[in-house]
N, C-alpha and C. Protein backbone atom coordinates (compact mmCIF):
# COMPACT_ATOMS: atom_id res chain seq x y z
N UNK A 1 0.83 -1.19 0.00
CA UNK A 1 0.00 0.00 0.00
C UNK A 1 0.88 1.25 0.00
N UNK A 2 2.30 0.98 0.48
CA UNK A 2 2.65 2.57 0.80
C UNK A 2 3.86 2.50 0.05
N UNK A 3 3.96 1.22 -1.28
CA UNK A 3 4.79 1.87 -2.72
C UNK A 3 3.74 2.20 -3.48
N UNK A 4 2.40 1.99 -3.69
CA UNK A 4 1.37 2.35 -4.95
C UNK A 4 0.90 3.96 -3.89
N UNK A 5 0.97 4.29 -2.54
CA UNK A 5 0.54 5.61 -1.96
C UNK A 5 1.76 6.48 -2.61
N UNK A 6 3.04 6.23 -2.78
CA UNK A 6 4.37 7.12 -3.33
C UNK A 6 4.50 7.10 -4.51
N UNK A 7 3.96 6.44 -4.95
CA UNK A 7 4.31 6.14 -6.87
C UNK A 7 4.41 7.81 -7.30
N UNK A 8 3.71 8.61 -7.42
CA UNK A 8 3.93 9.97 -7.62
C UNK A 8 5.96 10.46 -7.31
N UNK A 9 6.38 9.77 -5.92
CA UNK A 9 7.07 10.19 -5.63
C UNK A 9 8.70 9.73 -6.15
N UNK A 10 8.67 8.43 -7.22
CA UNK A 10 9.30 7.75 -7.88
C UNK A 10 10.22 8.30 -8.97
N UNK A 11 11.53 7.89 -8.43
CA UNK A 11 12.56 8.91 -9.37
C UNK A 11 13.06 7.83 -10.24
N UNK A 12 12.79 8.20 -11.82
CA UNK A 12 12.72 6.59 -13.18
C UNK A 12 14.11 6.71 -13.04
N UNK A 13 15.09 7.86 -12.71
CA UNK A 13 16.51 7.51 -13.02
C UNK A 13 17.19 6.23 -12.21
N UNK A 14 16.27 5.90 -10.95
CA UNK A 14 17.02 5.21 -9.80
C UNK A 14 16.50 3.68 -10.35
N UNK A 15 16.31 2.64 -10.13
CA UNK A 15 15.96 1.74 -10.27
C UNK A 15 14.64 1.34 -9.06
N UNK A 16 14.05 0.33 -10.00
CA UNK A 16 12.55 0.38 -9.07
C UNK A 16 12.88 -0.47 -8.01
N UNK A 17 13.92 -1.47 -8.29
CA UNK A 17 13.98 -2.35 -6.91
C UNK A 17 14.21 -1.81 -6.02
N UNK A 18 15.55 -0.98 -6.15
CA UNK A 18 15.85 0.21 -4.49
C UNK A 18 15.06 0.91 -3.95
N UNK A 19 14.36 1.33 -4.81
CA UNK A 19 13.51 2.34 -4.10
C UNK A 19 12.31 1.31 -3.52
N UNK A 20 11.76 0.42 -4.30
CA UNK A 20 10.80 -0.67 -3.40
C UNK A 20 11.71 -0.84 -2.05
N UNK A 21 12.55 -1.45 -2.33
CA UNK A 21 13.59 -2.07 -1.29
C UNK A 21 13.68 -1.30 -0.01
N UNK A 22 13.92 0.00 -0.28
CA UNK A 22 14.23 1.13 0.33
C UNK A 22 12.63 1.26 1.43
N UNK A 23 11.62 1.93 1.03
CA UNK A 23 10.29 1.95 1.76
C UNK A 23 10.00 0.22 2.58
N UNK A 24 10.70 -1.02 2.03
CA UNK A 24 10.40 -2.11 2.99
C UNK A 24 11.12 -1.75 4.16
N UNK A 25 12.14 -1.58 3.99
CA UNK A 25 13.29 -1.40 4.88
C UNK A 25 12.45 -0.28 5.96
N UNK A 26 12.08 0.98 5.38
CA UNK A 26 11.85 2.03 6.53
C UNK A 26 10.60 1.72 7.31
N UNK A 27 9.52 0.97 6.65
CA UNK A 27 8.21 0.33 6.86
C UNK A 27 8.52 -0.52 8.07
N UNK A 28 9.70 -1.42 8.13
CA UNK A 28 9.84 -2.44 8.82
C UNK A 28 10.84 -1.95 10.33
N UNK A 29 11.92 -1.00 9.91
CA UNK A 29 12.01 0.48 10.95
C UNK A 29 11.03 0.84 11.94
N UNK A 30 10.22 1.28 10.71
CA UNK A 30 8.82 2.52 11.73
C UNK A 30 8.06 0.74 12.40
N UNK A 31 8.34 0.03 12.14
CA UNK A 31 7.03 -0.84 12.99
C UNK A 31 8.12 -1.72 14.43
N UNK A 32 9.31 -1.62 14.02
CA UNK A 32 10.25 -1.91 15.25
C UNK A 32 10.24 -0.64 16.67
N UNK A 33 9.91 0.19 15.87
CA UNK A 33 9.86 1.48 16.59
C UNK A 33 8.52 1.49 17.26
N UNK A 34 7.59 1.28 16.60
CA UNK A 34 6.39 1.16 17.30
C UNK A 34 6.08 -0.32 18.49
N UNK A 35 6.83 -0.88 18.39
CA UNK A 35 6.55 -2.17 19.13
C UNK A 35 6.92 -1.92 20.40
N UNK A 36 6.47 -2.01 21.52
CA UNK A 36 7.21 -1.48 22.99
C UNK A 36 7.44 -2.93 23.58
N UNK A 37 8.48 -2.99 23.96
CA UNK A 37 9.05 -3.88 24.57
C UNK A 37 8.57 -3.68 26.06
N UNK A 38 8.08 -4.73 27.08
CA UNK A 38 8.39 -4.63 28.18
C UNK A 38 9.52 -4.54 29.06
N UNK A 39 9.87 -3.66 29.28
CA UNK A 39 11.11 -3.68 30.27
C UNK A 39 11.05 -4.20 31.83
N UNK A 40 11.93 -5.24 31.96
CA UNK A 40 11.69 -6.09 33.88
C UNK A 40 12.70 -5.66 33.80
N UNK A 41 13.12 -4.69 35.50
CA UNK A 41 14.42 -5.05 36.09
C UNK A 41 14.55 -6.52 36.66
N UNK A 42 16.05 -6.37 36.15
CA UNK A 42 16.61 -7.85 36.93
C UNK A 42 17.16 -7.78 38.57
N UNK A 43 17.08 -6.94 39.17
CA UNK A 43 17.02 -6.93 40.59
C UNK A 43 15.99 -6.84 40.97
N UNK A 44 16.01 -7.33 42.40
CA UNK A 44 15.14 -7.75 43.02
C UNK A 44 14.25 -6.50 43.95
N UNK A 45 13.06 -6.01 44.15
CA UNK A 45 12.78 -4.88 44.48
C UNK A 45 13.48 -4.42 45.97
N UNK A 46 13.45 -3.49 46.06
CA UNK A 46 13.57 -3.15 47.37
C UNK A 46 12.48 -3.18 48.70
N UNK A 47 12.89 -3.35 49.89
CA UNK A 47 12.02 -3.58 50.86
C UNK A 47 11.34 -2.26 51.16
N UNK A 48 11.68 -1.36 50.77
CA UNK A 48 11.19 0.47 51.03
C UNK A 48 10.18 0.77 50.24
N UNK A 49 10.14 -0.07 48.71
CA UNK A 49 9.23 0.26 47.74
C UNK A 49 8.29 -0.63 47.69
N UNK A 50 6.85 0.34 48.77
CA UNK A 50 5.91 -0.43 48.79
C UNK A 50 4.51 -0.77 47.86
N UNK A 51 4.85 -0.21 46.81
CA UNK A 51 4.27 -0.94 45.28
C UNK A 51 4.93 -1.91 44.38
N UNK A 52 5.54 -2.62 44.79
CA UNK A 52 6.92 -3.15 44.16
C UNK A 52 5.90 -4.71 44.78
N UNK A 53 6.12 -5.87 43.65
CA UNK A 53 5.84 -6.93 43.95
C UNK A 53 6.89 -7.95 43.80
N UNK A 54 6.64 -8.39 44.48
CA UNK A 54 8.06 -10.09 44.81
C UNK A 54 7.92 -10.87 43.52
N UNK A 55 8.63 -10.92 43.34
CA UNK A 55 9.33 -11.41 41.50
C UNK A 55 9.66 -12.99 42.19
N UNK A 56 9.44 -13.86 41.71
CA UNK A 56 10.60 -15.14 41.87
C UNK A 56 11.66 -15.08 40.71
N UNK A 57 12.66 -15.60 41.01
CA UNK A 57 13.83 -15.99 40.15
C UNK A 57 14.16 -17.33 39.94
N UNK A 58 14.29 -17.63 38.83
CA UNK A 58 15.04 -19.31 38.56
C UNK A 58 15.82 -19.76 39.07
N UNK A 59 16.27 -20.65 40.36
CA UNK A 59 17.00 -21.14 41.27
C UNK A 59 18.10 -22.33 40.45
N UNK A 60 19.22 -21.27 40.33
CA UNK A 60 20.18 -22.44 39.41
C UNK A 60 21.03 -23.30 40.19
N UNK A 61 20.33 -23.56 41.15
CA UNK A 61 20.79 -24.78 42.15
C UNK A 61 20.73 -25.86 41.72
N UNK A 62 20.57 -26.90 42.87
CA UNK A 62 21.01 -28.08 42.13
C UNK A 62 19.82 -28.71 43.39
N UNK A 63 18.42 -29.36 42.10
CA UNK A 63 17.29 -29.72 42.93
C UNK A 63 17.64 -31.00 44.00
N UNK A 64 17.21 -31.17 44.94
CA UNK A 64 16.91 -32.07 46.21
C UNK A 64 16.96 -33.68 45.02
N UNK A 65 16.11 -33.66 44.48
CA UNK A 65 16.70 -34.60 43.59
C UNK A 65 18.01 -35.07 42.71
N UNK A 66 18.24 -34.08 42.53
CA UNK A 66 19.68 -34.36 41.71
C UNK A 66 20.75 -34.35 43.14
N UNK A 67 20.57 -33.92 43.75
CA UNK A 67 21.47 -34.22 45.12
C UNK A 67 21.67 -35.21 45.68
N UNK A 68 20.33 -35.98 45.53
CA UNK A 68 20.65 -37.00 46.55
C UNK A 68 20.86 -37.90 45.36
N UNK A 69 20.54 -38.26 44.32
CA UNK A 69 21.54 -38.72 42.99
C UNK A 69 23.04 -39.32 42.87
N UNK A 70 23.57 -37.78 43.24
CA UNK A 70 24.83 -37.30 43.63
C UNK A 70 25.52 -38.23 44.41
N UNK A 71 24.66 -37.98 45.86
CA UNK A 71 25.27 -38.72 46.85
C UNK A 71 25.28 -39.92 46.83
N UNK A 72 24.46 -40.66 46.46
CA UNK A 72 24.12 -41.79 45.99
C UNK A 72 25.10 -42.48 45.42
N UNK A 73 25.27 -41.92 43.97
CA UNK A 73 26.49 -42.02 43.50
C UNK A 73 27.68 -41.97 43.86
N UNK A 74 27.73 -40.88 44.53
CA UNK A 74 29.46 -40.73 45.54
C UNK A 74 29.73 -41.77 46.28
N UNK A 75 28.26 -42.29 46.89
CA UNK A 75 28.79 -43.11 47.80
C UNK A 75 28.97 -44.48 47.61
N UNK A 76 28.29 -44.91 45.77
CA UNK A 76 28.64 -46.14 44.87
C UNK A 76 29.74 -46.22 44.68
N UNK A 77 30.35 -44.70 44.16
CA UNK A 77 31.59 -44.94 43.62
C UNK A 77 32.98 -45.52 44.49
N UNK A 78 32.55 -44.55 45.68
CA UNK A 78 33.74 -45.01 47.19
C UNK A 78 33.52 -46.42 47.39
N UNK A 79 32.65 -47.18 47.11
CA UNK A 79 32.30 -48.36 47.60
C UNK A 79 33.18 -49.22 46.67
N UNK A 80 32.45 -49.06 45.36
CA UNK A 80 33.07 -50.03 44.22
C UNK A 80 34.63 -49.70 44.33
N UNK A 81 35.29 -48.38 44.52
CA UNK A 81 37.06 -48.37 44.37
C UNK A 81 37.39 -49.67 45.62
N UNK A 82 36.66 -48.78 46.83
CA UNK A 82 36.86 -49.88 47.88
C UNK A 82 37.34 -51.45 47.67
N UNK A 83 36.07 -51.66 46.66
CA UNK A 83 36.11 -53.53 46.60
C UNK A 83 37.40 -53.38 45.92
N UNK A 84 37.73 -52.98 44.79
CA UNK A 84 38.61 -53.26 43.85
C UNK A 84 39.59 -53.83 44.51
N UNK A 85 41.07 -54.87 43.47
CA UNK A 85 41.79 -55.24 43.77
C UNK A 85 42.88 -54.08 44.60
N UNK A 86 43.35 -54.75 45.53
CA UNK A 86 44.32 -53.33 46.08
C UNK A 86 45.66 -52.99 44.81
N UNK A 87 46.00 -53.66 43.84
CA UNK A 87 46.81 -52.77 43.04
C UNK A 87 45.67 -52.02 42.01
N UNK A 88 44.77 -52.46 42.17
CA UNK A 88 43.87 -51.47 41.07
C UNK A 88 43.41 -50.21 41.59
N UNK A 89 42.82 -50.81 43.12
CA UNK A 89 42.01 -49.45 43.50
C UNK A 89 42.98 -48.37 43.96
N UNK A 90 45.13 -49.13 44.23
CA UNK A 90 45.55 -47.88 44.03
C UNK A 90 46.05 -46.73 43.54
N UNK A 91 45.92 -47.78 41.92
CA UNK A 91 46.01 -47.11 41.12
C UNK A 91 44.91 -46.17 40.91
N UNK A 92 43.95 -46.45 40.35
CA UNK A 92 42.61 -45.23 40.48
C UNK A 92 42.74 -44.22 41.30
N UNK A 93 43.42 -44.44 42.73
CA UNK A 93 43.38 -43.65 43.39
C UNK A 93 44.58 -42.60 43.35
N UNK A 94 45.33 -43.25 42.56
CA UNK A 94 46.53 -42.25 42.16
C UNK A 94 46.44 -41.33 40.92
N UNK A 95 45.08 -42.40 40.03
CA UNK A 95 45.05 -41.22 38.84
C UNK A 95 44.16 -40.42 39.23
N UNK A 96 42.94 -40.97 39.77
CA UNK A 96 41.59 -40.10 39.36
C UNK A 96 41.34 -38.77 40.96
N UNK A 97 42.07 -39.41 42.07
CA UNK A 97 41.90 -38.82 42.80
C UNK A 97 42.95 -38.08 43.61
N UNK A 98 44.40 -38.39 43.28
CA UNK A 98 45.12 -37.40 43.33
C UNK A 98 46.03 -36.70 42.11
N UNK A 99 45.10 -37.09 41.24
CA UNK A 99 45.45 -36.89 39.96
C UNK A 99 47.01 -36.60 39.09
N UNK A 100 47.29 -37.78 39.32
CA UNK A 100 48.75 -37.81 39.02
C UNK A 100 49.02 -38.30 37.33
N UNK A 101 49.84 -37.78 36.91
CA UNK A 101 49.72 -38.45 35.18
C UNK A 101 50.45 -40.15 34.93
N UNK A 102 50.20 -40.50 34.26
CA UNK A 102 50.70 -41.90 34.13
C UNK A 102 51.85 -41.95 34.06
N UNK A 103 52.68 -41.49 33.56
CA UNK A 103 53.91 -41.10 33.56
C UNK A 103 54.73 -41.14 35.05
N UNK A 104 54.07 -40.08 36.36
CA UNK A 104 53.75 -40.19 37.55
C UNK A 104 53.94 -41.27 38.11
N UNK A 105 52.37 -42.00 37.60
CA UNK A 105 52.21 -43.10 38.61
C UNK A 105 53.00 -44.65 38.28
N UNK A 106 53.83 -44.32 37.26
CA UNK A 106 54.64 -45.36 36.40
C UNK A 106 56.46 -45.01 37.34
N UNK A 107 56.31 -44.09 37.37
CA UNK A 107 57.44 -43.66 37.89
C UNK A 107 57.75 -44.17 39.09
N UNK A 108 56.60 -43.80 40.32
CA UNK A 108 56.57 -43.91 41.39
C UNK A 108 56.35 -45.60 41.97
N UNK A 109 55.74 -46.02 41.16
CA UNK A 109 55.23 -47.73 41.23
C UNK A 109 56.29 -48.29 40.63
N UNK A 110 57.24 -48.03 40.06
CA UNK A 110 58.51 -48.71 39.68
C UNK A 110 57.73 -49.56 38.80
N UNK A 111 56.60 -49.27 37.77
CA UNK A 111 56.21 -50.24 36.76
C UNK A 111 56.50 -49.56 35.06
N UNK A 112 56.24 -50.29 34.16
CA UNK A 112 56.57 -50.15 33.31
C UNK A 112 55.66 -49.07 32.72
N UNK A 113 55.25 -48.00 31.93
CA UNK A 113 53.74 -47.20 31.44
C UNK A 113 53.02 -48.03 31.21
N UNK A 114 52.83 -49.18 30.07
CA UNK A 114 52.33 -49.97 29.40
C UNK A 114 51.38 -50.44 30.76
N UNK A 115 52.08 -51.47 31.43
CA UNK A 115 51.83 -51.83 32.91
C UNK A 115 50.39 -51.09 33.49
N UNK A 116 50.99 -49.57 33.70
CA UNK A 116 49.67 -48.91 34.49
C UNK A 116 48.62 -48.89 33.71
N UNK A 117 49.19 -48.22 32.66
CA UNK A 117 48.28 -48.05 31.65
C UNK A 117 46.73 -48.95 31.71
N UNK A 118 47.51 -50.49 31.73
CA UNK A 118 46.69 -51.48 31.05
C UNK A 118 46.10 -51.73 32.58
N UNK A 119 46.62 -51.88 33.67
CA UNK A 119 46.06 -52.07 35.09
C UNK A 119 44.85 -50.66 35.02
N UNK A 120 44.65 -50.00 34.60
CA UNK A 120 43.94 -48.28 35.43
C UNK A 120 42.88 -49.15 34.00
N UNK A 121 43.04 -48.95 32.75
CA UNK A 121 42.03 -50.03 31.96
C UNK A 121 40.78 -50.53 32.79
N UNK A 122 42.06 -51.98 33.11
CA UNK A 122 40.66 -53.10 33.41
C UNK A 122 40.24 -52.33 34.64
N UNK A 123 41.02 -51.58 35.45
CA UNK A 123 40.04 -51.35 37.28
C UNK A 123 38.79 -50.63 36.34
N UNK A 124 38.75 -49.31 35.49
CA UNK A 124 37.87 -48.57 35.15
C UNK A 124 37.02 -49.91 34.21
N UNK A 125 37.00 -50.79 33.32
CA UNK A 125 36.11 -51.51 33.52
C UNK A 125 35.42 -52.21 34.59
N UNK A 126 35.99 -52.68 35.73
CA UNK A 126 35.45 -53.59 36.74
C UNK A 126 34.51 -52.32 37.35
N UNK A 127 35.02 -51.09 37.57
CA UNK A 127 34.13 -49.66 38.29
C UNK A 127 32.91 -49.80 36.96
N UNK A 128 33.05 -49.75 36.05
CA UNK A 128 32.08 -49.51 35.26
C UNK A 128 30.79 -50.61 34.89
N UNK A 129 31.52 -51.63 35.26
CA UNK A 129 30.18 -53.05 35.58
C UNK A 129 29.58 -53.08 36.92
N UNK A 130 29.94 -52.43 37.90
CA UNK A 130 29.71 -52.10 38.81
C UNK A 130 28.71 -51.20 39.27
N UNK A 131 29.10 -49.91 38.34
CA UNK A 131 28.43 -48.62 38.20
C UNK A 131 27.70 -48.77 37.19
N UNK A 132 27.32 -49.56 36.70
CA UNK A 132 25.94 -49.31 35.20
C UNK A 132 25.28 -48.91 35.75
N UNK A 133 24.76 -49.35 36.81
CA UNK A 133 23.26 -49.25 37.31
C UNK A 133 22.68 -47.62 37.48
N UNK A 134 23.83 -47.23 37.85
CA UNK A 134 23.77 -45.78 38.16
C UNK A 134 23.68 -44.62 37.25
N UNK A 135 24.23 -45.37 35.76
CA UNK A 135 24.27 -44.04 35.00
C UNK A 135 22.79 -44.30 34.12
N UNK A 136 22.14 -42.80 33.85
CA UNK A 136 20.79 -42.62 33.54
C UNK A 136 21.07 -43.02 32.36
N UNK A 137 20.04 -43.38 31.06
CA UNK A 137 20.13 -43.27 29.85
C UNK A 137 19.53 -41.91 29.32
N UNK A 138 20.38 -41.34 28.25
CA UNK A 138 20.33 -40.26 27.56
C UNK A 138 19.28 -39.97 26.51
């Protein structure tokens, strides 16, 4: 409606696409301009301002459910290292929990890399037949 309302106003030297082009463009301007956005502050009101209403906020905690999950888990996992063979579970306990590099724990164990390597392997399989139960499906 408001390229056939300007047609009068149409310069033949310019080309008709730009100038169409041109009025979409300002059309689509003037109606961004007209649109009012609601504005929320993101703080929380003050206790003084007594027209001010209590907002909740999205609690990026970690729900009562997923907690006790957690613990659950934590306390599978301490269990299953527990059982493990004692050269396995001390190995695990040298990589995963005082986090030492293989290199490290090859050094210090007077074993060969290959050695740890293949020992920290099978313990993290035996933890992981252990622990199926626990991990959710995706």
């Amino acid at each position: 409606m408001k390229v056939f309302l300007a047609l009068d106003r149409y310069d033949p030297k310019y080309q008709f696409s730009t100038w169409l082009f041109r009025i979409a463009q300002n059309s689509a301007i003037d109606a961004l301009r007209k649109k009012s956005i609601a504005e929320v502050p993101l703080t929380r009101p003050s206790s003084e301002d007594d027209n001010a209403k209590e907002r909740d906020f999205a609690d990026d905690g970690i729900s009562p459910y997923r907690a006790l999950k957690n613990k659950q888990l934590s306390a599978a996992i301490d269990k299953a290292v527990g059982d493990l063979p004692a050269d396995y579970r001390e190995l695990i306990q040298l990589r995963h929990f005082a986090e030492l590099s293989y290199e490290e724990i090859a050094s210090m164990k007077k074993l060969p890399l290959g050695t740890v390597k293949n020992k920290l392997f099978r313990a993290r399989n035996l933890l992981k037949e252990v622990l199926d139960s626990y991990v959710e499906p995706l």
